[in-house]
Protein backbone atom coordinates (compact mmCIF):
# COMPACT_ATOMS: atom_id res chain seq x y z
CA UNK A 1 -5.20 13.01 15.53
CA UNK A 2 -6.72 12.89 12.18
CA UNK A 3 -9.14 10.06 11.74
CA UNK A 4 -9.64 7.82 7.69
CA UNK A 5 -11.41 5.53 6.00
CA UNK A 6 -9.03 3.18 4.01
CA UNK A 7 -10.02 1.66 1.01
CA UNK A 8 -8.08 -1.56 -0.25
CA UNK A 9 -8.43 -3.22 -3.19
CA UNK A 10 -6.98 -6.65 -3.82
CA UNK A 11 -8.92 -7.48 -6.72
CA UNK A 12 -12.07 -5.62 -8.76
CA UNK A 13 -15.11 -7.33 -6.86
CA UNK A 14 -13.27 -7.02 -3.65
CA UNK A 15 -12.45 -3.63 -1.30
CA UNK A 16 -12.03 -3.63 2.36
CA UNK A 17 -12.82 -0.68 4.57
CA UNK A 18 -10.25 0.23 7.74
CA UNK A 19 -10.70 2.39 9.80
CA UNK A 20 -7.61 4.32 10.90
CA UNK A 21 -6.26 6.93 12.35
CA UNK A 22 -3.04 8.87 12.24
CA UNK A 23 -1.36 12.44 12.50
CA UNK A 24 -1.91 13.09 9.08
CA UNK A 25 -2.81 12.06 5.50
CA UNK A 26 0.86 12.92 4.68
CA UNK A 27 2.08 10.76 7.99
CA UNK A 28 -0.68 7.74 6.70
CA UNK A 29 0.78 7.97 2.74
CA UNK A 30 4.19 7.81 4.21
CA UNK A 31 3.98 4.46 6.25
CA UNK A 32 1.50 3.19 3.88
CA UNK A 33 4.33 3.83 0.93
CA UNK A 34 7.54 2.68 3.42
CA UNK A 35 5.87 -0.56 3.30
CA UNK A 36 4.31 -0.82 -0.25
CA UNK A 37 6.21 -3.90 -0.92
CA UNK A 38 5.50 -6.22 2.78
CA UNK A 39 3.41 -6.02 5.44
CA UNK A 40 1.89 -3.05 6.90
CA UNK A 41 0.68 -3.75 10.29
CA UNK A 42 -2.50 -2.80 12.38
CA UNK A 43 -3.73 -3.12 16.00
CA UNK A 44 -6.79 -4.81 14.29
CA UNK A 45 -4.92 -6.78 11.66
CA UNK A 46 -2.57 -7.13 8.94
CA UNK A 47 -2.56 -5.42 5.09
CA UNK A 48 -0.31 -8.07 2.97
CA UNK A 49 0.64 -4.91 0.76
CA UNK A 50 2.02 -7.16 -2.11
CA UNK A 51 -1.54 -8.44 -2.90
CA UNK A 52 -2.92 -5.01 -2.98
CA UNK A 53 -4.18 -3.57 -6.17
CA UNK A 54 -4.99 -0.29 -4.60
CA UNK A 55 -5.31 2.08 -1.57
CA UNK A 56 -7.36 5.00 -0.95
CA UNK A 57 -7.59 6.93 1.84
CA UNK A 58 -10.25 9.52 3.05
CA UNK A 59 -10.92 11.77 6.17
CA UNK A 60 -14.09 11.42 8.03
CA UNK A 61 -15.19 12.81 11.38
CA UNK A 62 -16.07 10.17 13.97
CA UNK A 63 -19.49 11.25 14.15
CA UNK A 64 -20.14 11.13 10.95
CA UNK A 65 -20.34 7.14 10.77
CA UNK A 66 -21.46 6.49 14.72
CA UNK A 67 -18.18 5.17 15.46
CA UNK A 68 -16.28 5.44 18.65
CA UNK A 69 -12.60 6.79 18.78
CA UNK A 70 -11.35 3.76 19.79
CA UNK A 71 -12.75 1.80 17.30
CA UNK A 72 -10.19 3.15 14.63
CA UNK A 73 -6.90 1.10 14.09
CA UNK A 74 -3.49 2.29 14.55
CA UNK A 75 -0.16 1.86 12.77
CA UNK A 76 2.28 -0.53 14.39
CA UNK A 77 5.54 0.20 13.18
CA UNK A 78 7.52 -2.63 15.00
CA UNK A 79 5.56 -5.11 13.37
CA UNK A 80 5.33 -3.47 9.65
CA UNK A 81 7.76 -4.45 7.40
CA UNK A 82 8.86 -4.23 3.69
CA UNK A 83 10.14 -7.35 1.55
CA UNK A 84 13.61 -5.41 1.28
CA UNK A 85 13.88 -5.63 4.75
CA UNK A 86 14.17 -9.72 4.62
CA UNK A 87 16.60 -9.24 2.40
């Protein structure tokens, strides 16, 4: 398990941090990409993707911020969805 930081812009003055984890940057770029255009979902939250300006994602080690394993939020793929989807 690879563990990120996610930056997300939804306007200039305003970026929020999540942190994530996943198998891989590629496996976090896909999901984040498959639902570019909805909701992608978290166990600590929702990311309305249509509102957001921009995502960046970088790899940390846990120890690096004093953060415990658990504290990082994971996918939820049964609750993600993209607008095409309602369709």
């Amino acid at each position: 398990m690879k563990y990120f930081i996610l930056y997300i812009s939804y306007s200039p003055d305003f970026t929020q941090e999540l942190y994530i984890k996943s198998k891989s940057m590629e496996h976090l770029l896909e999901f984040i990409g498959c639902y570019s255009n909805g909701c992608l979902a978290t166990s600590q939250g929702n990311i309305n993707t249509t509102q957001v300006l921009s995502m960046y994602a970088r790899e940390i080690n846990p120890s690096q911020i004093g953060l415990n394993k658990i504290k990082f939020a994971t996918i939820n793929e049964n609750k993600s969805y993209n607008a095409m989807d309602l369709a």
